[in-house]
C-alpha atoms as a PDB file:
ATOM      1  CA  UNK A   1       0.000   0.000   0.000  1.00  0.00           C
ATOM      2  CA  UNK A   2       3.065   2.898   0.938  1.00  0.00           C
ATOM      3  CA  UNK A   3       4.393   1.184  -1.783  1.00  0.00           C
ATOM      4  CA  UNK A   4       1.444   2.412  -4.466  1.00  0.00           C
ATOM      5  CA  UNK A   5       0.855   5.612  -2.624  1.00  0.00           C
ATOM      6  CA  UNK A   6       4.505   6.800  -3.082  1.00  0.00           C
ATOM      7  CA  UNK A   7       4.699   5.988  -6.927  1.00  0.00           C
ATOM      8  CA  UNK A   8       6.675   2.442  -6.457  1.00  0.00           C
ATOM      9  CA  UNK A   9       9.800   3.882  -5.595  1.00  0.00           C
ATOM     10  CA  UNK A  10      11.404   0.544  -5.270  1.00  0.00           C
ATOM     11  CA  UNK A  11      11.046   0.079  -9.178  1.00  0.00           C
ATOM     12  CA  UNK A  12      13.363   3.033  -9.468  1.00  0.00           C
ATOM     13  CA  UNK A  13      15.506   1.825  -7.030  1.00  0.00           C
ATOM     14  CA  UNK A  14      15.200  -1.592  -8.188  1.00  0.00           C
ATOM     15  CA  UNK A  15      16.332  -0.330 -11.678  1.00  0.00           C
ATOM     16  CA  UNK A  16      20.104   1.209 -10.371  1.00  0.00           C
ATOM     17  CA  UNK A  17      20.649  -1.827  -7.959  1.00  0.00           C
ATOM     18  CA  UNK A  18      20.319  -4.111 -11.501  1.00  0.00           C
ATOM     19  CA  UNK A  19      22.579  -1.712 -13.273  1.00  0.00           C
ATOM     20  CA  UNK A  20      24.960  -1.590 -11.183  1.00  0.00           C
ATOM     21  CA  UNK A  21      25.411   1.483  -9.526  1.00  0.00           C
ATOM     22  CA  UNK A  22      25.039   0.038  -5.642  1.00  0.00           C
ATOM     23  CA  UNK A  23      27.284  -2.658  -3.661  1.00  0.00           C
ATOM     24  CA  UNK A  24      26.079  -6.497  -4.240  1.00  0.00           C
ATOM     25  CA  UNK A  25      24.054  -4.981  -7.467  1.00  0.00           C
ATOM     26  CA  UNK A  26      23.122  -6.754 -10.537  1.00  0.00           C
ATOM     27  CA  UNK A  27      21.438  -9.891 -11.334  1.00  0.00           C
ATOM     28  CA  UNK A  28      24.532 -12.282 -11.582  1.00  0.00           C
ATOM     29  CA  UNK A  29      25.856 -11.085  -8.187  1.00  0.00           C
ATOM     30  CA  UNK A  30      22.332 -11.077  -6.538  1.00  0.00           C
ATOM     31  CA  UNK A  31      22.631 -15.383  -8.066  1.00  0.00           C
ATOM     32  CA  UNK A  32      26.103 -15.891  -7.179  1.00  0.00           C
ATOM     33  CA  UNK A  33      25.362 -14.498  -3.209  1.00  0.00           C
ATOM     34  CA  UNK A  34      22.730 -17.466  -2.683  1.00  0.00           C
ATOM     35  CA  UNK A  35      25.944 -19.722  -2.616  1.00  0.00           C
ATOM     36  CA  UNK A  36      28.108 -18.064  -0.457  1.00  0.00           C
ATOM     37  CA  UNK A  37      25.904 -15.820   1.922  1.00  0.00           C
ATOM     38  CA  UNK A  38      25.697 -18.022   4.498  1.00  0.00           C
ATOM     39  CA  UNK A  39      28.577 -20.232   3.591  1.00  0.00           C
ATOM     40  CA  UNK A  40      29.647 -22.034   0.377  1.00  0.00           C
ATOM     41  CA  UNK A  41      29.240 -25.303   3.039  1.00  0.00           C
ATOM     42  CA  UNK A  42      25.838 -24.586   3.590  1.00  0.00           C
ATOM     43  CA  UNK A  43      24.668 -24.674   0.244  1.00  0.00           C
ATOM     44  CA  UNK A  44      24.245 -29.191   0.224  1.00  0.00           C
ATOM     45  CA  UNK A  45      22.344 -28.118   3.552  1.00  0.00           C
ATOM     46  CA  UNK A  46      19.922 -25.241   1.900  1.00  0.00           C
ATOM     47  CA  UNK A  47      19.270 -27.496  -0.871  1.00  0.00           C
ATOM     48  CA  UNK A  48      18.472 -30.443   1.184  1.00  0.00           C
ATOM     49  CA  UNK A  49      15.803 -28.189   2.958  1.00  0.00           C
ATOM     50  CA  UNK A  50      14.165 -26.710   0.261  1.00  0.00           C
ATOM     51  CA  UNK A  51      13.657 -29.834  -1.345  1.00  0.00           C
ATOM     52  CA  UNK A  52      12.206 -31.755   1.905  1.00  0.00           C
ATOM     53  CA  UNK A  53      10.413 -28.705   2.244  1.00  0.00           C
ATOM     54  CA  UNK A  54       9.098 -28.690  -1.392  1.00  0.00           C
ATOM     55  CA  UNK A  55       8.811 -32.651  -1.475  1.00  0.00           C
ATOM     56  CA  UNK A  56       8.368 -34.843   2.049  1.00  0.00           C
ATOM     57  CA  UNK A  57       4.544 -35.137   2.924  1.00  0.00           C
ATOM     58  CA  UNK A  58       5.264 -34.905   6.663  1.00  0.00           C
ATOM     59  CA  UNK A  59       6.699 -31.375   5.781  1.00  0.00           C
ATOM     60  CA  UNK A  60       3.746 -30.686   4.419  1.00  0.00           C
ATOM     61  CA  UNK A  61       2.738 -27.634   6.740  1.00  0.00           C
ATOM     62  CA  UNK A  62       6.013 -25.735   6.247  1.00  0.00           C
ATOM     63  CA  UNK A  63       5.744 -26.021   2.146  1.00  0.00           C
ATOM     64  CA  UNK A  64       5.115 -22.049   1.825  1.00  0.00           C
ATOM     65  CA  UNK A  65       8.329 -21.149   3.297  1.00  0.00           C
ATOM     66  CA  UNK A  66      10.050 -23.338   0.160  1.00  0.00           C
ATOM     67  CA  UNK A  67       7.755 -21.669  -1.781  1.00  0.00           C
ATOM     68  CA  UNK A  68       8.614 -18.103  -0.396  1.00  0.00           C
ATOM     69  CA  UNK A  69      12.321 -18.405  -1.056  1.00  0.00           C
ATOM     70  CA  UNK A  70      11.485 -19.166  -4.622  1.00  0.00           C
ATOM     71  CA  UNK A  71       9.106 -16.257  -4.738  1.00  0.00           C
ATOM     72  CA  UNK A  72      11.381 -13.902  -3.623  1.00  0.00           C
ATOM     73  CA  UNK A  73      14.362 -15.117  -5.337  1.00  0.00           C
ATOM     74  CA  UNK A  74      12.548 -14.845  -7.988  1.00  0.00           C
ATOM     75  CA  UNK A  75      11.008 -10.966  -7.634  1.00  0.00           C
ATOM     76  CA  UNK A  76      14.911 -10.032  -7.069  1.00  0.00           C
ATOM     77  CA  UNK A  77      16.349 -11.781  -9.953  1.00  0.00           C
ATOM     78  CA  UNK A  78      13.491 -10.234 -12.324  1.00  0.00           C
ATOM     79  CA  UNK A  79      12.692  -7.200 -10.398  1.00  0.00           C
ATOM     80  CA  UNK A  80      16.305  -6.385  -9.880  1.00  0.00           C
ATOM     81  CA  UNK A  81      17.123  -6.312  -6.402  1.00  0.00           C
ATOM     82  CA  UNK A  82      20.640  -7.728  -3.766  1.00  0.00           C
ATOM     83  CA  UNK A  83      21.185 -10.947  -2.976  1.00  0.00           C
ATOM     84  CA  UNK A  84      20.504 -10.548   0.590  1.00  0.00           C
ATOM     85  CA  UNK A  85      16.551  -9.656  -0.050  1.00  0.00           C
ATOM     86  CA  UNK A  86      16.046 -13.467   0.579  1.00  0.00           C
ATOM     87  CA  UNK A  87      18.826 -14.452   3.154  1.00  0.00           C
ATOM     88  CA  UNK A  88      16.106 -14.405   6.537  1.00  0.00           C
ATOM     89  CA  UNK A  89      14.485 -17.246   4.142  1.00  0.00           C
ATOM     90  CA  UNK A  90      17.930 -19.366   3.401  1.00  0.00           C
ATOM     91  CA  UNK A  91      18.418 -19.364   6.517  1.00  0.00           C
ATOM     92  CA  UNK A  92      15.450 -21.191   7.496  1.00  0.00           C
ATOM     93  CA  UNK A  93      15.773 -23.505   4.598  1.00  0.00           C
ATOM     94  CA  UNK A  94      19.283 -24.096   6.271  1.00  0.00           C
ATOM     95  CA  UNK A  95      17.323 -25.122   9.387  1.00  0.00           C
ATOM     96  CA  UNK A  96      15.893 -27.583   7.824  1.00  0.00           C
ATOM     97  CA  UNK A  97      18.414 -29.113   6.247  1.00  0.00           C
ATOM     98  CA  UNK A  98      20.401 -29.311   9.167  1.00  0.00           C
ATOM     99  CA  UNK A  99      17.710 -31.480  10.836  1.00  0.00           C
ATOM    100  CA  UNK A 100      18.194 -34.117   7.616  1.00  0.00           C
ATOM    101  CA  UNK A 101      21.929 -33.518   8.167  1.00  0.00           C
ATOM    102  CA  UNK A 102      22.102 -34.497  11.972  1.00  0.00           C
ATOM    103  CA  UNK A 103      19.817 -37.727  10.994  1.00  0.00           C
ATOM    104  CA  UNK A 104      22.449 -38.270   7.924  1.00  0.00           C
ATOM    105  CA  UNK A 105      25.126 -38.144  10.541  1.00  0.00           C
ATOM    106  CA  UNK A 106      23.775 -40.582  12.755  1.00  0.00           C
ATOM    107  CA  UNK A 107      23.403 -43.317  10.133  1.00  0.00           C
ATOM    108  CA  UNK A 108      25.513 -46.027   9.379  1.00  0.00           C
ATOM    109  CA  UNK A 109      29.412 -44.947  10.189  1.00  0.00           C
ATOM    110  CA  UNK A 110      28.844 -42.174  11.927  1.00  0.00           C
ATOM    111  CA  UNK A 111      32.375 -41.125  12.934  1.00  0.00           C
ATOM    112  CA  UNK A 112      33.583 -40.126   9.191  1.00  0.00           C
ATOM    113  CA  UNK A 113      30.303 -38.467   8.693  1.00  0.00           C
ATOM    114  CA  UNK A 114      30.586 -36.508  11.985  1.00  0.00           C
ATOM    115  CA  UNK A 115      33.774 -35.899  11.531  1.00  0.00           C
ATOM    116  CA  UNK A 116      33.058 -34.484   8.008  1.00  0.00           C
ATOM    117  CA  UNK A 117      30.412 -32.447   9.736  1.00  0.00           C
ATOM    118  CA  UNK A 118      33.300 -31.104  12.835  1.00  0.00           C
ATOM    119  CA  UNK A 119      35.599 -30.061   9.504  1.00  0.00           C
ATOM    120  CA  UNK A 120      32.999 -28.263   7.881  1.00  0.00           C
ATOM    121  CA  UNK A 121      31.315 -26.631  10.952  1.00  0.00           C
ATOM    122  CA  UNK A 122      34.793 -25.034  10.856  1.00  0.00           C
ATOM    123  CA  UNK A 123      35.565 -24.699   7.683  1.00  0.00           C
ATOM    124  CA  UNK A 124      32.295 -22.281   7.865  1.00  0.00           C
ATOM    125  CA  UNK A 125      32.923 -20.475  11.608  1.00  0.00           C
ATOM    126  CA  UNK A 126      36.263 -19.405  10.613  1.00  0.00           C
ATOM    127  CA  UNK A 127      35.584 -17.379   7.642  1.00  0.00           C
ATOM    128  CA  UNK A 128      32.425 -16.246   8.950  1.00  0.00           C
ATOM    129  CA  UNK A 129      33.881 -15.265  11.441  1.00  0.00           C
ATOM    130  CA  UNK A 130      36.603 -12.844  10.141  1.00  0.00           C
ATOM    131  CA  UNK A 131      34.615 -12.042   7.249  1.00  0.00           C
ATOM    132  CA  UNK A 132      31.410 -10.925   8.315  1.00  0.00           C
ATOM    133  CA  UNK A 133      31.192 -10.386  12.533  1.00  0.00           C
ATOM    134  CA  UNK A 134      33.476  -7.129  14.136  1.00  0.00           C
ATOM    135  CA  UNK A 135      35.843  -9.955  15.684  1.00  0.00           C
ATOM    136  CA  UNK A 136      38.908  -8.017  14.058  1.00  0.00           C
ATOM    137  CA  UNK A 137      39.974  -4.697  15.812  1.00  0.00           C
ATOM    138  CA  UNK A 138      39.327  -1.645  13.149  1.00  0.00           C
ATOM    139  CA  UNK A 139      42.547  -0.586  13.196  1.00  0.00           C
ATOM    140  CA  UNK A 140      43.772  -3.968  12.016  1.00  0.00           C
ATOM    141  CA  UNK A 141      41.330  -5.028   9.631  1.00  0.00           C
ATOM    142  CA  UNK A 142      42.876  -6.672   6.569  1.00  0.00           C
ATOM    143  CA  UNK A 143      41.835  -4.594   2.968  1.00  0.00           C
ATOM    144  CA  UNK A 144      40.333  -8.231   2.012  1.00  0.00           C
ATOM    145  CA  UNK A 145      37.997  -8.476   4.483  1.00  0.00           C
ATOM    146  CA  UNK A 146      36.399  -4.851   2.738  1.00  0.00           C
ATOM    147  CA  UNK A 147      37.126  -6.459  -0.563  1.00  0.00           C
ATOM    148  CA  UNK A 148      34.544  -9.603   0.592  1.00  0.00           C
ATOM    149  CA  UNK A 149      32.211  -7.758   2.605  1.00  0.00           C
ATOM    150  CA  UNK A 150      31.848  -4.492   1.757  1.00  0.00           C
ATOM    151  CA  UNK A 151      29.454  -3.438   4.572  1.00  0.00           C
ATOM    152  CA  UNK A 152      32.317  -4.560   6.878  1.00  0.00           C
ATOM    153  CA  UNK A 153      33.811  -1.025   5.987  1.00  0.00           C
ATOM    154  CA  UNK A 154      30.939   0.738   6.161  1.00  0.00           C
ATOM    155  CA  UNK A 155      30.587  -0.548  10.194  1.00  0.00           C
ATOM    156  CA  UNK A 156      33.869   1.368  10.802  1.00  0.00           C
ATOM    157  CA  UNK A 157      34.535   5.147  11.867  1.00  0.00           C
ATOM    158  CA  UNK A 158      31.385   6.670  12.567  1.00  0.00           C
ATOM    159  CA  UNK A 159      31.770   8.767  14.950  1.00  0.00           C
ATOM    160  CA  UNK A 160      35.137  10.128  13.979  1.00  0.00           C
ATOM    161  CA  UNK A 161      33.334  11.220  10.812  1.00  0.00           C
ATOM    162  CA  UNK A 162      30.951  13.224  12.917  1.00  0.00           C
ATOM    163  CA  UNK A 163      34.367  14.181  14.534  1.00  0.00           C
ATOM    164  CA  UNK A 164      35.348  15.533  10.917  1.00  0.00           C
ATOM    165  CA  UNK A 165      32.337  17.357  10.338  1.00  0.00           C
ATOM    166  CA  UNK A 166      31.892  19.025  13.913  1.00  0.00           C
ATOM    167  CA  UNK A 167      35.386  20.299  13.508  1.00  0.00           C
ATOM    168  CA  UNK A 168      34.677  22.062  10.520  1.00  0.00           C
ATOM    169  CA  UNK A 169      31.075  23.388  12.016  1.00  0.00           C
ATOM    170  CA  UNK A 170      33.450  24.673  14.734  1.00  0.00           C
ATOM    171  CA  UNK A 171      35.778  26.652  11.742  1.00  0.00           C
ATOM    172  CA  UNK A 172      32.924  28.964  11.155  1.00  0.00           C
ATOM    173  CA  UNK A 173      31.988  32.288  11.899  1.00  0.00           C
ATOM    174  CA  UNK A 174      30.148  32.621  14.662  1.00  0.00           C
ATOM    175  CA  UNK A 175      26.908  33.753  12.315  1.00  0.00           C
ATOM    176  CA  UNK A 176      27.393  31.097   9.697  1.00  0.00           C
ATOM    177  CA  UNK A 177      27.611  28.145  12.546  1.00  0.00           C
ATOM    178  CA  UNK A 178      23.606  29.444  13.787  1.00  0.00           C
ATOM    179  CA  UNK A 179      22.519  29.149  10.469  1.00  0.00           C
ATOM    180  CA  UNK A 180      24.276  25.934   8.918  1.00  0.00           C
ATOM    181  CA  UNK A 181      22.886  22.417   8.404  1.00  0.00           C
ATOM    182  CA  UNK A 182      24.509  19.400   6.755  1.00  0.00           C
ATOM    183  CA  UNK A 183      23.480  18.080   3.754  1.00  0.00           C
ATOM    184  CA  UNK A 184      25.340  14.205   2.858  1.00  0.00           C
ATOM    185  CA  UNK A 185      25.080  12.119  -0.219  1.00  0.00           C
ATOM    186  CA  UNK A 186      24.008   9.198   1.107  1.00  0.00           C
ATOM    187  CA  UNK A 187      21.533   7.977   3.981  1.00  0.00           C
ATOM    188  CA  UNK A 188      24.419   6.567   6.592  1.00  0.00           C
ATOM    189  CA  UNK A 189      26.350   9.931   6.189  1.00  0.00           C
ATOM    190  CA  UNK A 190      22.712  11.359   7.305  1.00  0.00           C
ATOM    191  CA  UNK A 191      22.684   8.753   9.832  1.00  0.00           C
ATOM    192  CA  UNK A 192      25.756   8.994  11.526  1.00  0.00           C
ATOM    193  CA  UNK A 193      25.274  12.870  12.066  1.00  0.00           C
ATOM    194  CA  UNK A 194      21.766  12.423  13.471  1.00  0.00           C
ATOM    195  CA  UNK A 195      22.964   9.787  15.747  1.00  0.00           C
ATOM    196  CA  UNK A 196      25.960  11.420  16.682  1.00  0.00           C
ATOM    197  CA  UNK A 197      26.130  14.984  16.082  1.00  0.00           C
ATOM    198  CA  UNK A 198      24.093  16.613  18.904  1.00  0.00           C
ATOM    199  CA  UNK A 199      26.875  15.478  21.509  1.00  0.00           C
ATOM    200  CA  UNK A 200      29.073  17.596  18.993  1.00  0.00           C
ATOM    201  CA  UNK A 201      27.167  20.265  18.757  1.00  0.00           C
ATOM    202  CA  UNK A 202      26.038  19.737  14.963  1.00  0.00           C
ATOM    203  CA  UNK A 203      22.967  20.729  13.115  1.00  0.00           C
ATOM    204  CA  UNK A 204      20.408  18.522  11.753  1.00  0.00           C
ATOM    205  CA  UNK A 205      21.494  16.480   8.634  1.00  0.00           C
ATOM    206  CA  UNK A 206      19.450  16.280   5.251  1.00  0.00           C
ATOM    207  CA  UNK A 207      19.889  13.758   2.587  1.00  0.00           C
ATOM    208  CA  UNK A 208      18.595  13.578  -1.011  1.00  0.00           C
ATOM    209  CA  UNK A 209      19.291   9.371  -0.841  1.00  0.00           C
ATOM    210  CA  UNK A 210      16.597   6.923  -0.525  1.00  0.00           C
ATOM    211  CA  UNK A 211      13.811   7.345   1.694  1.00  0.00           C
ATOM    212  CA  UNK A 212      15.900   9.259   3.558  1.00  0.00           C
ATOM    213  CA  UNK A 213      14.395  12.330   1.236  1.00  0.00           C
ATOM    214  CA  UNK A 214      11.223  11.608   3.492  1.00  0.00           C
ATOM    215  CA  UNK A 215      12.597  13.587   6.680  1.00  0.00           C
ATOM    216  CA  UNK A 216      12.445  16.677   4.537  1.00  0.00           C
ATOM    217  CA  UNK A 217      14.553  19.043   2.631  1.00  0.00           C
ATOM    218  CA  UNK A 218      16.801  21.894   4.508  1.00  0.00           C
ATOM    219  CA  UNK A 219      14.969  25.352   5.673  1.00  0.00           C
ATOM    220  CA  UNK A 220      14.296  28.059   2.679  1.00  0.00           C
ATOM    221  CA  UNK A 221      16.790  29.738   4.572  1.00  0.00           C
ATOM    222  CA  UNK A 222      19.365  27.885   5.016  1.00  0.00           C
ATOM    223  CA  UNK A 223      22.145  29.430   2.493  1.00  0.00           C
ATOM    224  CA  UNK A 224      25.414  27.891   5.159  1.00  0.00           C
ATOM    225  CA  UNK A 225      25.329  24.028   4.142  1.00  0.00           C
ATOM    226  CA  UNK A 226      28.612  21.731   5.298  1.00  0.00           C
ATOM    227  CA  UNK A 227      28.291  19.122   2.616  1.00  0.00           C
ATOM    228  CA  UNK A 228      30.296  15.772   3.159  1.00  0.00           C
ATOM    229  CA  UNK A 229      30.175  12.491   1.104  1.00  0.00           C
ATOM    230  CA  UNK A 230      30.788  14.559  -2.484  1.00  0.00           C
ATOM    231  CA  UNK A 231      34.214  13.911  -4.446  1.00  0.00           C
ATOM    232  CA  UNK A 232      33.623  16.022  -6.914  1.00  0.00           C
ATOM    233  CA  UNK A 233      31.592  19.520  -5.763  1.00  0.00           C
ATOM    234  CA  UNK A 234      30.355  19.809  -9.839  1.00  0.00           C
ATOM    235  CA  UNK A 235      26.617  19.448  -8.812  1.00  0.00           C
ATOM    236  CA  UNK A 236      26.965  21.762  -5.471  1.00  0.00           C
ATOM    237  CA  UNK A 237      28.142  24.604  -7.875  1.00  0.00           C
ATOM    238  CA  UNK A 238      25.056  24.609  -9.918  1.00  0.00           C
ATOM    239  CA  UNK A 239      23.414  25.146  -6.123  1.00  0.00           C
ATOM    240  CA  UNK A 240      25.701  27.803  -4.597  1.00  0.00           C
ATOM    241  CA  UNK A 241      27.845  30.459  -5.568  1.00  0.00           C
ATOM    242  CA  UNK A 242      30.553  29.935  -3.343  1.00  0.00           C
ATOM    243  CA  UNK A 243      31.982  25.974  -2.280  1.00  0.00           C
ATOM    244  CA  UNK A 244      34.953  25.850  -0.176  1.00  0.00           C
ATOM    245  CA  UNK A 245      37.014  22.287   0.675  1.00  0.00           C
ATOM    246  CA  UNK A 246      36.791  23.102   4.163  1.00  0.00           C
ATOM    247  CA  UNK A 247      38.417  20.025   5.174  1.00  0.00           C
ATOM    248  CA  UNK A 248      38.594  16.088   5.205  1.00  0.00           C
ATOM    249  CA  UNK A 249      37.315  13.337   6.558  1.00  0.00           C
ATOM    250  CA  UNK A 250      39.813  11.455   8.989  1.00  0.00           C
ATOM    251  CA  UNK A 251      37.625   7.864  10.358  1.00  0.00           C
ATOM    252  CA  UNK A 252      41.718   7.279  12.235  1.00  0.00           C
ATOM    253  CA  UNK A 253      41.929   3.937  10.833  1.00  0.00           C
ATOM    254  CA  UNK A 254      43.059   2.738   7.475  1.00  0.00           C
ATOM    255  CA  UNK A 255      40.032   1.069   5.929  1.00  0.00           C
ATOM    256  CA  UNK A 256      38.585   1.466   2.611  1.00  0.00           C
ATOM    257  CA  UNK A 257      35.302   2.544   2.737  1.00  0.00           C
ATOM    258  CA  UNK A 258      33.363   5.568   1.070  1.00  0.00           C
ATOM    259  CA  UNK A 259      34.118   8.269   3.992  1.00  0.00           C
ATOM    260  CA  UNK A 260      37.058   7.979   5.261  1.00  0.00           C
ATOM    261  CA  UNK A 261      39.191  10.716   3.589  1.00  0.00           C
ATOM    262  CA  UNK A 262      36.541  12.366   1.081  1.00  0.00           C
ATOM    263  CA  UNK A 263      36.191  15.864   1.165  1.00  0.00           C
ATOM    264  CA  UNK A 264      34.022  18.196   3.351  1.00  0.00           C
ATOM    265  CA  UNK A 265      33.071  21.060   2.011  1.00  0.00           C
ATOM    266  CA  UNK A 266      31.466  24.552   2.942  1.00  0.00           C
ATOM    267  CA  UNK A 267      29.072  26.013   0.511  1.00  0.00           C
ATOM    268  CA  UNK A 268      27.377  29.446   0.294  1.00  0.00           C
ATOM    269  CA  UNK A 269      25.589  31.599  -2.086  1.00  0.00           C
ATOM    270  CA  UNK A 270      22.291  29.869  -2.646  1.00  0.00           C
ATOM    271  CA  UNK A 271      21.160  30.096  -5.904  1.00  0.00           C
ATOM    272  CA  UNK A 272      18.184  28.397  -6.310  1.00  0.00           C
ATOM    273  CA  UNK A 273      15.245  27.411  -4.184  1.00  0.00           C
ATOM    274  CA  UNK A 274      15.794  24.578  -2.042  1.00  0.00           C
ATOM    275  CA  UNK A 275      12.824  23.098  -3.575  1.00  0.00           C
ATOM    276  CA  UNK A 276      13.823  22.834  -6.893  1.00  0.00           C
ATOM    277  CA  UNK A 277      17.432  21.194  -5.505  1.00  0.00           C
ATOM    278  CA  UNK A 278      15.962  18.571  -3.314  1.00  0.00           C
ATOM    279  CA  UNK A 279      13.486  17.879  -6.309  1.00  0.00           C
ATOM    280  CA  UNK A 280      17.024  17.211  -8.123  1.00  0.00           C
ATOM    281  CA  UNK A 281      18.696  15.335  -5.789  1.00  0.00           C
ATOM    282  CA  UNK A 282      16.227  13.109  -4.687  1.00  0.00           C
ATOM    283  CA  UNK A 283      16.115  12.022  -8.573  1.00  0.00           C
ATOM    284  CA  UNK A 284      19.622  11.668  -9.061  1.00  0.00           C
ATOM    285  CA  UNK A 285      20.593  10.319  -5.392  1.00  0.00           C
ATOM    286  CA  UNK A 286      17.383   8.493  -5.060  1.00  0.00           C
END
């Protein structure tokens, strides 16, 4: 129902993630994730489940959740949509295999089997482990664990980018700080400010991205804007007549995400309504 009253907006969104232009985008990659979201062990499990699920008669009862996973895999894979859409349901597909895998284990020579199942319970903590839960400190997590997971980065620095941003609030004048807001590119840069910027002292945050364009656009009147999560200031140039690199973001770890060290800038000078910009950038960021 939002879903009709709002125009679809998932179509739209739907449409870039398929393109492309978002992390774990694109058909193949939303296909290739079934296999390794939970673990590339896991898959003989899944399988196993979904087809008891799909196929025993004393399973009967639990048949829609089979059917759900293939519903859904199927609206992301046509739709367009990431790989993890469906992973709540793989997961319990996994469940269920993992009762037929126990039973398998107990059958006939159970000590290879178990033993298989003691290697590959490993095989599949270990990985999962580094790759995917914060059991690495931040300052010592390896580039390839960003290069795997790439929301592993995006866990990281925070609050040293409200850090960044408060200390360039704090840079200016006195009569430009009452006035300023923040405006990011992206709905965790809005995030991060609105969960951590009051203890700093920072204005309210606005973002064009997402649904995050449903909190509402800056004040007419605010012509002061500290922009952050930009590399390139071409399209806040068409908004103001003055934009100043006022600084950079430091997150005090190395770790390649899409903060740390981009450019904060200061922008002044509006030159057009701030209607007519957020009707922009909600297009283009949305």
């Amino acid at each position: 129902i939002w879903q009709a009253a709002h125009g679809f907006p998932q179509l739209s969104v739907a449409a870039a993630i398929s393109g492309g232009d978002s992390s774990y985008s694109g058909r193949l990659d939303a296909l290739t994730l079934q296999f390794v979201i939970i673990s590339p062990y896991a898959v003989p499990i899944w399988i196993a489940g979904l087809v008891a699920l799909l196929r025993r008669p004393a399973w009967r009862a639990y048949r829609a959740l089979a059917w759900a996973w293939l519903v859904v895999v199927a609206i992301v894979l046509l739709a367009g949509g990431k790989g993890y859409y469906d992973a709540p349901l793989l997961l319990v597909l996994a469940a269920a295999g993992a009762v037929l895998t126990i039973a398998w284990a107990g059958r006939g020579a159970t000590l290879p089997r178990r033993g298989l199942l003691v290697v590959g319970a490993l095989l599949f903590v270990a990985p999962n482990g580094v790759l995917l839960l914060p059991t690495l400190p931040a300052d010592r997590l390896p580039g390839f664990v960003v290069d795997v997971n790439y929301d592993a980065g995006e866990t990281i620095g925070w609050p040293e980018f409200a850090d960044s941003v408060a200390a360039v609030h704090r840079a200016l004048p006195a009569a430009q700080r009452q006035r300023a807001v923040v405006l990011t590119a992206n709905y965790g840069e809005a995030g991060a400010i609105a969960r951590f910027g009051p203890a700093r002292g920072l204005p309210a945050a606005y973002s064009g991205h997402n649904s995050m364009a449903d909190f509402g656009q800056p004040p007419a009147d605010a012509d002061v804007v500290i922009a952050v999560g930009w590399e390139r200031p071409d399209r806040l140039r068409a908004w103001f007549g003055d934009v100043t690199l006022a600084g950079r973001v430091d997150q005090r770890v190395e770790v390649d995400n899409d903060e740390n060290g981009g450019p904060i800038w200061v922008c002044t000078g509006l030159r057009r309504p701030w209607a007519d910009i957020w009707q922009a950038e909600v297009r283009h960021a949305g």
